[in-house]
Structures are given as structure tokens and as C-alpha cells.
C-alpha atoms as a PDB file:
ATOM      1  CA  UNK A   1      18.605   2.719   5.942  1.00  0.00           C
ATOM      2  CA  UNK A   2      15.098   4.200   5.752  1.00  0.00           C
ATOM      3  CA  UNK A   3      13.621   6.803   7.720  1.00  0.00           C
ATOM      4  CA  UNK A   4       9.813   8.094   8.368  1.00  0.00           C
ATOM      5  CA  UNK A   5       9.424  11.701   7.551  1.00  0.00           C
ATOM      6  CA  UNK A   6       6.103  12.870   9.797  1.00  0.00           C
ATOM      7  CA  UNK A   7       4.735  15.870   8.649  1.00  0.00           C
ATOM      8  CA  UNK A   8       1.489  18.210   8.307  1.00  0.00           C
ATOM      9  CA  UNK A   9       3.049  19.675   5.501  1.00  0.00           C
ATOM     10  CA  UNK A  10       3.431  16.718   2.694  1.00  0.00           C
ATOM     11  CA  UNK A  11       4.620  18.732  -0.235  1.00  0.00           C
ATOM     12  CA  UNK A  12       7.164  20.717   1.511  1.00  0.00           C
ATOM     13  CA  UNK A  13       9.203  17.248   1.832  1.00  0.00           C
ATOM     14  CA  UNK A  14      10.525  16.793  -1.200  1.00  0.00           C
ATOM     15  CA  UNK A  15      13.539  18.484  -0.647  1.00  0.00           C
ATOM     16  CA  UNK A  16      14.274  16.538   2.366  1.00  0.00           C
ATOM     17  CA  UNK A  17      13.538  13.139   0.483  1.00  0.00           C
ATOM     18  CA  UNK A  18      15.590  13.933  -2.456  1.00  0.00           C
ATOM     19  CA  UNK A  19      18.570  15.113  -0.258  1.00  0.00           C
ATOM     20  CA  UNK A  20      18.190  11.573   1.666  1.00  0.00           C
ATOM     21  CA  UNK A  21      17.559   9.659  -1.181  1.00  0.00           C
ATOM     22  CA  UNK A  22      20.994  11.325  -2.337  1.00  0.00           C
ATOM     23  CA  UNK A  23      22.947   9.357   0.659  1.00  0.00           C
ATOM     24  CA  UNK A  24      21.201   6.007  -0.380  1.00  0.00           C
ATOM     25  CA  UNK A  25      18.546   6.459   2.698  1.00  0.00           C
ATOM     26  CA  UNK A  26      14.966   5.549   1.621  1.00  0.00           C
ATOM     27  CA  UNK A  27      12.453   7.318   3.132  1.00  0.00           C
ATOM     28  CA  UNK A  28       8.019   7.669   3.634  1.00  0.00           C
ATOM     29  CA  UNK A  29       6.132  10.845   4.249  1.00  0.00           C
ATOM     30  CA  UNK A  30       3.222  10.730   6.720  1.00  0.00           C
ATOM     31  CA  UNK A  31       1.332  13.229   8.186  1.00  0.00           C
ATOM     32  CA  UNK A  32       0.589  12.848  11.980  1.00  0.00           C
ATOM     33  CA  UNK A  33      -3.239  12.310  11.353  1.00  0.00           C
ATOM     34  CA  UNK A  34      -2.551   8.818   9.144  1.00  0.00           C
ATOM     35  CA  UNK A  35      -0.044   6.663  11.597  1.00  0.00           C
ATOM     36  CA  UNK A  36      -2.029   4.467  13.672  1.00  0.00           C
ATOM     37  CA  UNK A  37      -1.230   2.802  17.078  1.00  0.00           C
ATOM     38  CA  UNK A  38      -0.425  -0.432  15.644  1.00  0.00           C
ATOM     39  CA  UNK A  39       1.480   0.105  12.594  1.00  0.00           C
ATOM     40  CA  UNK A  40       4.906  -0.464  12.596  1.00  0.00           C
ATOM     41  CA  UNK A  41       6.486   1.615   9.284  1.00  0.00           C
ATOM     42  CA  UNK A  42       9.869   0.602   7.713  1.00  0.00           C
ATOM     43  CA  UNK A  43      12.256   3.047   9.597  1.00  0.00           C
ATOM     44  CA  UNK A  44      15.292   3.088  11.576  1.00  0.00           C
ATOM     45  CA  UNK A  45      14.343   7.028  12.687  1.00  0.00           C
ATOM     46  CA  UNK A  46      11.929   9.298  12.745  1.00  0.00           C
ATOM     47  CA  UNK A  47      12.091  12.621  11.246  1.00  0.00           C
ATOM     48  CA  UNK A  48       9.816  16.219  11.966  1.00  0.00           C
ATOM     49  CA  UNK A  49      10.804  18.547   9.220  1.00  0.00           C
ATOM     50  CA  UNK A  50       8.358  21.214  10.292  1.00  0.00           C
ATOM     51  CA  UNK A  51       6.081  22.412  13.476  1.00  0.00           C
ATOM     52  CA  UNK A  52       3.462  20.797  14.645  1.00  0.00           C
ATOM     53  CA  UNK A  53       0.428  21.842  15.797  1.00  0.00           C
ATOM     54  CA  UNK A  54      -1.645  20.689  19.318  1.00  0.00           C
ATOM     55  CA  UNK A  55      -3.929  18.581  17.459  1.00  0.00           C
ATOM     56  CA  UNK A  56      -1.243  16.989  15.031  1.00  0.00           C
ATOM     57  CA  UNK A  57       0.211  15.418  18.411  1.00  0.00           C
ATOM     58  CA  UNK A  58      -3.357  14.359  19.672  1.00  0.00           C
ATOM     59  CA  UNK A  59      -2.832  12.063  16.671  1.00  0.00           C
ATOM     60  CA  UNK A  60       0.727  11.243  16.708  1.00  0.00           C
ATOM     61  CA  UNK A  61       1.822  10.599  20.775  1.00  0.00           C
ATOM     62  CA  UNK A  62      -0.295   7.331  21.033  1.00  0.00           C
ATOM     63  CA  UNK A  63       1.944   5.837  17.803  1.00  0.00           C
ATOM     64  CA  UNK A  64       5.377   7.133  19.790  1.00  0.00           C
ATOM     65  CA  UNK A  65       4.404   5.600  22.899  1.00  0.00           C
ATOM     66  CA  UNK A  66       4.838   2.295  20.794  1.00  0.00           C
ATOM     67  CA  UNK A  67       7.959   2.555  18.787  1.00  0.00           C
ATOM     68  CA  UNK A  68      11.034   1.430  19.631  1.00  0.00           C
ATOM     69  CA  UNK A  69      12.884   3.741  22.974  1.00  0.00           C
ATOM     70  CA  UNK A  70      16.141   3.268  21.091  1.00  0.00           C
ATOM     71  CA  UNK A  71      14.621   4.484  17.871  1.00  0.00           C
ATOM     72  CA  UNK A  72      15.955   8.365  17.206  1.00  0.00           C
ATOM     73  CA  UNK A  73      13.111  10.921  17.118  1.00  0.00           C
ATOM     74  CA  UNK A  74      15.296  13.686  14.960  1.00  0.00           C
ATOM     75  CA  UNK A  75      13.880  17.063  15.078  1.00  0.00           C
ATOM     76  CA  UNK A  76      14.772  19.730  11.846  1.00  0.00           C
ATOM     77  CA  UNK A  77      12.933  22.399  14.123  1.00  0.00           C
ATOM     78  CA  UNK A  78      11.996  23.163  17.384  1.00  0.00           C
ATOM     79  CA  UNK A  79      11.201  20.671  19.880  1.00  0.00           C
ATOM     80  CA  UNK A  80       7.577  21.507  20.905  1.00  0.00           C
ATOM     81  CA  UNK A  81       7.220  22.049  24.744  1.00  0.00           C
ATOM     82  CA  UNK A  82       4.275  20.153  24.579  1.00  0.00           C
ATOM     83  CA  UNK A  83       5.878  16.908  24.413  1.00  0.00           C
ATOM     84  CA  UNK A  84       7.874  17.841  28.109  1.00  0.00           C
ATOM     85  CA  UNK A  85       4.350  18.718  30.015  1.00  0.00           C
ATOM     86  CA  UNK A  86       3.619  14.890  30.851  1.00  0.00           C
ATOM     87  CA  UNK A  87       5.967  12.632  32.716  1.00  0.00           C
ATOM     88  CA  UNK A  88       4.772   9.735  31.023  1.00  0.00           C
ATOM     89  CA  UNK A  89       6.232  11.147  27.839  1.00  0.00           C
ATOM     90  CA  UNK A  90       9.633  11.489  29.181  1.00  0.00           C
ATOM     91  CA  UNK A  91      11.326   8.563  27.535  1.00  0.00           C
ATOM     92  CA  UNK A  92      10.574  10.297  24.202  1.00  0.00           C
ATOM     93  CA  UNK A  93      12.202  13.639  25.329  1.00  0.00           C
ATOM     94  CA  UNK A  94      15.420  11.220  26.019  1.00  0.00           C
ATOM     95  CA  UNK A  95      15.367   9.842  22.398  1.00  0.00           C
ATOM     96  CA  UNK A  96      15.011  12.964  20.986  1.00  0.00           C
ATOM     97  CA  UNK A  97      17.748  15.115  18.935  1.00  0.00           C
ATOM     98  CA  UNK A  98      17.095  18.701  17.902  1.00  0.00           C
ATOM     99  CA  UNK A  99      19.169  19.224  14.897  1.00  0.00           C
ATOM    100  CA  UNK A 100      21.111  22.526  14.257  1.00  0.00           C
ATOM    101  CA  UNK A 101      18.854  25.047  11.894  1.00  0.00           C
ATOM    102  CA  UNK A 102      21.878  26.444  10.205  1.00  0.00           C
ATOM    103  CA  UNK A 103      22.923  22.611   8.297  1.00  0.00           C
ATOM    104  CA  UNK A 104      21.834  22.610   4.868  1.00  0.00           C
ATOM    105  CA  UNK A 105      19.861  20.278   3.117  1.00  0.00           C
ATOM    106  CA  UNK A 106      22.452  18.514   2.091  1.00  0.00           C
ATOM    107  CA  UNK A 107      23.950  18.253   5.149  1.00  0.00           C
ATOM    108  CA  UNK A 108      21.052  16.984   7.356  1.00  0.00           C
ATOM    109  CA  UNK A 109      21.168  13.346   5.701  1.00  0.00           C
ATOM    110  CA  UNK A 110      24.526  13.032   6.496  1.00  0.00           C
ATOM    111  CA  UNK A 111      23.953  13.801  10.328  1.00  0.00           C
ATOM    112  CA  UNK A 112      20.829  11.507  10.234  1.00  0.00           C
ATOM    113  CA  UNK A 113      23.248   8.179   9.038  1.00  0.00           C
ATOM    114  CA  UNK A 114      25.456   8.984  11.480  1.00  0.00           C
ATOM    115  CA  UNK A 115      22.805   9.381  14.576  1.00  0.00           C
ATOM    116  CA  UNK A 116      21.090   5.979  12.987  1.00  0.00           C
ATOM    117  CA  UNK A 117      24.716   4.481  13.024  1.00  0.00           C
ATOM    118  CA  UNK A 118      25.089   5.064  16.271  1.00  0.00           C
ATOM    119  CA  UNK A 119      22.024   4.286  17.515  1.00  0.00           C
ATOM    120  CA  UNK A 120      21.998   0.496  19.559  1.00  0.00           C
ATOM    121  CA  UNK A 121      20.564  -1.975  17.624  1.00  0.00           C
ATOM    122  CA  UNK A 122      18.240  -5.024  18.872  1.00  0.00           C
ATOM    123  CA  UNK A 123      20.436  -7.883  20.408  1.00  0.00           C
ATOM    124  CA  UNK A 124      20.113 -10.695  17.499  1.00  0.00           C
ATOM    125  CA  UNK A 125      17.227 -13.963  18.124  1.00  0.00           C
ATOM    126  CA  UNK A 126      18.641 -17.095  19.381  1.00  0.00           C
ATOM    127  CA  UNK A 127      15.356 -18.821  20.085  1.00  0.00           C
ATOM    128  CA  UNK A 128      11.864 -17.069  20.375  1.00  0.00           C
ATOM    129  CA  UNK A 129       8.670 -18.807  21.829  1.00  0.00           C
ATOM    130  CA  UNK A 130       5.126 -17.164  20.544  1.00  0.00           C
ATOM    131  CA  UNK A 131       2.301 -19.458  21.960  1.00  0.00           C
ATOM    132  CA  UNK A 132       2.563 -23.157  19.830  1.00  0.00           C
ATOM    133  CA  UNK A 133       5.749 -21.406  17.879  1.00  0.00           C
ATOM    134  CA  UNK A 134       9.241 -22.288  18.465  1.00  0.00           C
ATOM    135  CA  UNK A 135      11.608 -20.407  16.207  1.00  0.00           C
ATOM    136  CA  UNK A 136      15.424 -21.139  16.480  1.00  0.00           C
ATOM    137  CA  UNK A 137      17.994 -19.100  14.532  1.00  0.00           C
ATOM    138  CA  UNK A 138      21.030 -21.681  14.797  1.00  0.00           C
ATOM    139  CA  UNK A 139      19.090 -23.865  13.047  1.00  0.00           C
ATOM    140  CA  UNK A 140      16.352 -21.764  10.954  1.00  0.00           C
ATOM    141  CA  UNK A 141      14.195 -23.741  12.115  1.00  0.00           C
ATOM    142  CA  UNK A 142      10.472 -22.999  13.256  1.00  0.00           C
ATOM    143  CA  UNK A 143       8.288 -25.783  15.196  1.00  0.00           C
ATOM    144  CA  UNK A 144       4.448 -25.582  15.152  1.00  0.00           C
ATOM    145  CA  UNK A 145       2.878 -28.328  18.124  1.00  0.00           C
ATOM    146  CA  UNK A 146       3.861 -31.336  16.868  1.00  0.00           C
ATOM    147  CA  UNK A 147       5.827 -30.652  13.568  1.00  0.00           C
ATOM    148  CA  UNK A 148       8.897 -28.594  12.530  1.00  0.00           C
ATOM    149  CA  UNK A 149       9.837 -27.098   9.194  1.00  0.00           C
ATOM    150  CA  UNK A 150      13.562 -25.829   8.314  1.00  0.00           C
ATOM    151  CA  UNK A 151      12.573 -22.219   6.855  1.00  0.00           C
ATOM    152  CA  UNK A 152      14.500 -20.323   3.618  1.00  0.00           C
ATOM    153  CA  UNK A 153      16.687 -17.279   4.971  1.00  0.00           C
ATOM    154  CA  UNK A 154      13.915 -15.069   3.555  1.00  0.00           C
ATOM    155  CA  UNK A 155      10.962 -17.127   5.117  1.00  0.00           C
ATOM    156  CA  UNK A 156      13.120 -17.376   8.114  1.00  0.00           C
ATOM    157  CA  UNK A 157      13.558 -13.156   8.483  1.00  0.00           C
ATOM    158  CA  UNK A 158      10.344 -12.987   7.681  1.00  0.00           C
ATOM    159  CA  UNK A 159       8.640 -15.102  10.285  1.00  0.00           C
ATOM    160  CA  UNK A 160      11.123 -12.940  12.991  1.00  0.00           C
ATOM    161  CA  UNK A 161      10.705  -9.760  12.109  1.00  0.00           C
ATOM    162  CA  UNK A 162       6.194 -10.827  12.674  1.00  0.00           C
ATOM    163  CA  UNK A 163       7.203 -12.529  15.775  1.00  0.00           C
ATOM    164  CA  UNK A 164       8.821  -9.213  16.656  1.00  0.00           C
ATOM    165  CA  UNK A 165       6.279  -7.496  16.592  1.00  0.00           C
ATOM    166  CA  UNK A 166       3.029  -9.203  17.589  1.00  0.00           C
ATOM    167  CA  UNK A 167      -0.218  -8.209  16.725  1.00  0.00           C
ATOM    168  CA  UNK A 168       1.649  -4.930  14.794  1.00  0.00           C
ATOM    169  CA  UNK A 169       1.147  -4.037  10.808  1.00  0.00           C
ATOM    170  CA  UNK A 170       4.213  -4.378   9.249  1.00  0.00           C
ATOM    171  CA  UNK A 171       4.723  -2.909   5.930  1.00  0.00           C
ATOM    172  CA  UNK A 172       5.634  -3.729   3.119  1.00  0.00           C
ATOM    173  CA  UNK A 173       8.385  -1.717   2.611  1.00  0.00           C
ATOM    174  CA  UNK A 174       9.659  -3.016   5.900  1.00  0.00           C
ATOM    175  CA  UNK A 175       9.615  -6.668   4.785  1.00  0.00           C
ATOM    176  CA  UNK A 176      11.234  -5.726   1.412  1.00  0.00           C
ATOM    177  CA  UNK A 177      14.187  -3.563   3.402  1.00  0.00           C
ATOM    178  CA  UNK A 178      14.657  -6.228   6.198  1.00  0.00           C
ATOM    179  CA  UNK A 179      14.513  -9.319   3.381  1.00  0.00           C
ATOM    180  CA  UNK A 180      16.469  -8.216   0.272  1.00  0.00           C
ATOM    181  CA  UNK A 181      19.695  -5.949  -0.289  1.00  0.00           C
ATOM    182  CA  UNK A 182      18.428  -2.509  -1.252  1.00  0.00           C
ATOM    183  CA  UNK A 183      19.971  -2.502  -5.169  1.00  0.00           C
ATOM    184  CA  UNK A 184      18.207  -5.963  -5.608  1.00  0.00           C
ATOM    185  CA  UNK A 185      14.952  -5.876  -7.805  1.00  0.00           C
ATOM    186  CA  UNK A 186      12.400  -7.133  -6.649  1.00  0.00           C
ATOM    187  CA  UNK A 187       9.104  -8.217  -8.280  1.00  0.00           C
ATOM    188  CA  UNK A 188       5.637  -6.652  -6.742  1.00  0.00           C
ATOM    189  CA  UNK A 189       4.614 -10.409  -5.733  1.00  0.00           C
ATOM    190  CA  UNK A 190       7.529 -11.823  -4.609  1.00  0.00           C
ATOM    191  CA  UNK A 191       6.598 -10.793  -0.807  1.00  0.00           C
ATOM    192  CA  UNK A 192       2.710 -12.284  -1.353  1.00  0.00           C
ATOM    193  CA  UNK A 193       4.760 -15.544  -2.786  1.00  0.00           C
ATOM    194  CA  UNK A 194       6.987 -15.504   0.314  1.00  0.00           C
ATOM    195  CA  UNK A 195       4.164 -15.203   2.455  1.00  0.00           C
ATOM    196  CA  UNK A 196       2.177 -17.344   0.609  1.00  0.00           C
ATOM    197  CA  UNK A 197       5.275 -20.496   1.320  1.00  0.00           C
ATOM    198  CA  UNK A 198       5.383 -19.013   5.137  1.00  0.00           C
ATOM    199  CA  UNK A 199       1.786 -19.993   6.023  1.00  0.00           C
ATOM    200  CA  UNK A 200       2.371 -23.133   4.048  1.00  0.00           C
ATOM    201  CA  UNK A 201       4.834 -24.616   6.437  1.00  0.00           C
ATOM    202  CA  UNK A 202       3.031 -22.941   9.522  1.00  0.00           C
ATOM    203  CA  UNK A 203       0.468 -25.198   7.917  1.00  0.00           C
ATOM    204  CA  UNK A 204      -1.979 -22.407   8.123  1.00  0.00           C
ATOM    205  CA  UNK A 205      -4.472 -22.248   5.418  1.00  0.00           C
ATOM    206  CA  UNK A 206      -5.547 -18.900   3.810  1.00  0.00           C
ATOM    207  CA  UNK A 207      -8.594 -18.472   5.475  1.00  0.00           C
ATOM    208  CA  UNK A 208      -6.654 -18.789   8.803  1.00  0.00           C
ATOM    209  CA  UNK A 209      -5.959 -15.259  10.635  1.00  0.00           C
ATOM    210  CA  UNK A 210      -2.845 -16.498  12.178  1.00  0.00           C
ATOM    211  CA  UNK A 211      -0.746 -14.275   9.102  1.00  0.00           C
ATOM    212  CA  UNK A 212      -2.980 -11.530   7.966  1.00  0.00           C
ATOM    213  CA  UNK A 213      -3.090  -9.469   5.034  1.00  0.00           C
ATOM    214  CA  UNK A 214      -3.849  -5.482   5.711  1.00  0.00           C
ATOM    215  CA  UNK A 215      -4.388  -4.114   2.151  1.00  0.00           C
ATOM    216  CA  UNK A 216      -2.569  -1.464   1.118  1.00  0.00           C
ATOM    217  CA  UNK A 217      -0.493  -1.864   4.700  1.00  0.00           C
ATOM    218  CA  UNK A 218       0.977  -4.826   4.856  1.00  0.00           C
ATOM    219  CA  UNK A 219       0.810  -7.821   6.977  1.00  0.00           C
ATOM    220  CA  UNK A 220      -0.232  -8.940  11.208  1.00  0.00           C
ATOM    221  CA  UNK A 221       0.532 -11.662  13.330  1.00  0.00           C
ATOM    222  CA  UNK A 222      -2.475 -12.017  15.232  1.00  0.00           C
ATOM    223  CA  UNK A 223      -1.782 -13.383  18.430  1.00  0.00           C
END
């Protein structure tokens, strides 16, 4: 499980991550000002530890518009009012949870895997069609025009999770907690190499855009 902590207040979170980290839930501090439209963060919810201001959500509703509307938006605070004045921000007044000020610390990660338990998950890929791309699960098998390569499980998961997400940054730490198990080590280059073997059988050469590395972000499917 990993969660994305979104906060003006950075240093006033490590309470919150040490308490999570306690349960075995990973988690990344942001501030509202540094998530952009298009980046899609490892997460399975989002948490708001503290208030935030009128100009933190100036920064912060275009990235919400574009996450997931079964993804839960858990609030340790108050819900501010200002995210109820629009209609078109209704759907994330229906995936959000105000949790109760009087749990402890220790006892809002337990309330958080519970919620992300609960919370539906994405019907699994049987087949997925992406311009000249043809990926099939039954198989692992993707076809590019003309040819077709039988993918590794972690070249396979890889390719998905992109093709889930078109035109989207996807982190690193996303790949890492959607490809390995979480108490598996894992060298620093071992997603580059995977990668690396990815555009290979896409036959896409480096110079190619189709698989795009965003330093110090992560990776885009440009479509």
C-alpha cells in the first residue's frame, strides 16, 4: 500500500509517515504547489494532514480532476468549503472521507488500510488496444504492426500500467510498488534495465519518444 501525503506544511509530516510506515504503508510528501496535471504518483489514497489555504487549491484541483474517482481523498482535518462551491468538483466531494480528530496517530493508519481495502479496485486487462499496440494478458503477449513479442511478467506489468495511463508520468516508485513485492530489494537500475528490454521488443530505439524518460519523475507513454 502507499499513500500521497499533500501538504503545505512538509516537516509537520513526519509523524504521520512514521505512524504509516509502522503498518507497512509507504508513503510521499508533496506540497500542493509541486503535483502537476499529468503526473500520476504511486498511491492508492490521498491524504491532507493539515488546512489548506485558497491558493494551495489553485494548485492542487487541476491534479484531482485527473486521479482516479474511486481513489479515497482522506481528510485528517476539516474539509474546506471551498472544494463544495463548484458543481464540477462534486465527484471529489463524493470520494472524500473526513476522518475523526480525536484518533491518534497511531490509529489513523489503521483506518486508512481499511478505507484503501475497501476501496473498488480497477477490473483486471484482458486485451488493451493503444494505436499499433495490441497487449493481451492471457497470453503476455504485446503485438507492434506486424510483429509480436511474448513479454516477462515484469515487462508485461510494466507495459500495462503505461498503457494505463497514456501520456501520464509515472513514477518511479509506482513502477517499483506495482512490479516487485515490497520486502524485495531492488537495485537503483533494475527499472532503467527493465525499461531498457521494454523498448527493445517494442523495437523502439532510444532516441524514439514512444517510452520517455522524465528525470527525476519517472517515465511517459507518449501517445
Amino acid at each position: 500500500m502507499h499513500t500521497l501525503i499533500i501538504t503545505p506544511r512538509l516537516l509537520h509530516s513526519s509523524l504521520l509517515r512514521g505512524a504509516l510506515q509502522r503498518q507497512n504503508i509507504k508513503s510521499l510528501v508533496c506540497t500542493p504547489g509541486s503535483l502537476v496535471q499529468d503526473w500520476c504518483p504511486s498511491t492508492d489514497a490521498l491524504l491532507f494532514p493539515h488546512i489548506l489555504e485558497p491558493e494551495d487549491w489553485k494548485h492542487l484541483l487541476p491534479f484531482l480532476l485527473n486521479v482516479s474517482p474511486k481513489m479515497p481523498l482522506i481528510f485528517l482535518t476539516k474539509i474546506d468549503p471551498f472544494l463544495f462551491r463548484e458543481k464540477k468538483f462534486h465527484s471529489l466531494a463524493r470520494q472524500s472521507i473526513l476522518v475523526d480528530e480525536t484518533l491518534t496517530i497511531d490509529e489513523i493508519p489503521l483506518l486508512v488500510r481499511d478505507l484503501i481495502q475497501k476501496s473498488p479496485s480497477p477490473e483486471p486487462l484482458k486485451k488493451l488496444n493503444m494505436g499499433t499496440f495490441t497487449l493481451e494478458r492471457d497470453q503476455r503477449l504485446v503485438r507492434a504492426g506486424d510483429t509480436e513479442s511474448i513479454l516477462t511478467k515484469k515487462e508485461f506489468f510494466l507495459l500495462e500500467l503505461l498503457l494505463r495511463h497514456p501520456g501520464r508520468i509515472i513514477s518511479r516508485d509506482l513502477i517499483m510498488d506495482s512490479l516487485w513485492d515490497k520486502n524485495t530489494y531492488v537495485e537503483p537500475n533494475t527499472i532503467d534495465v527493465t525499461v531498457s528490454r521494454l523498448r527493445k521488443k517494442l523495437q523502439v530505439k532510444k532516441t524514439d519518444s514512444l517510452i520517455r524518460t522524465i528525470p527525476s519523475l519517472g517515465y511517459q507513454l507518449c501517445v
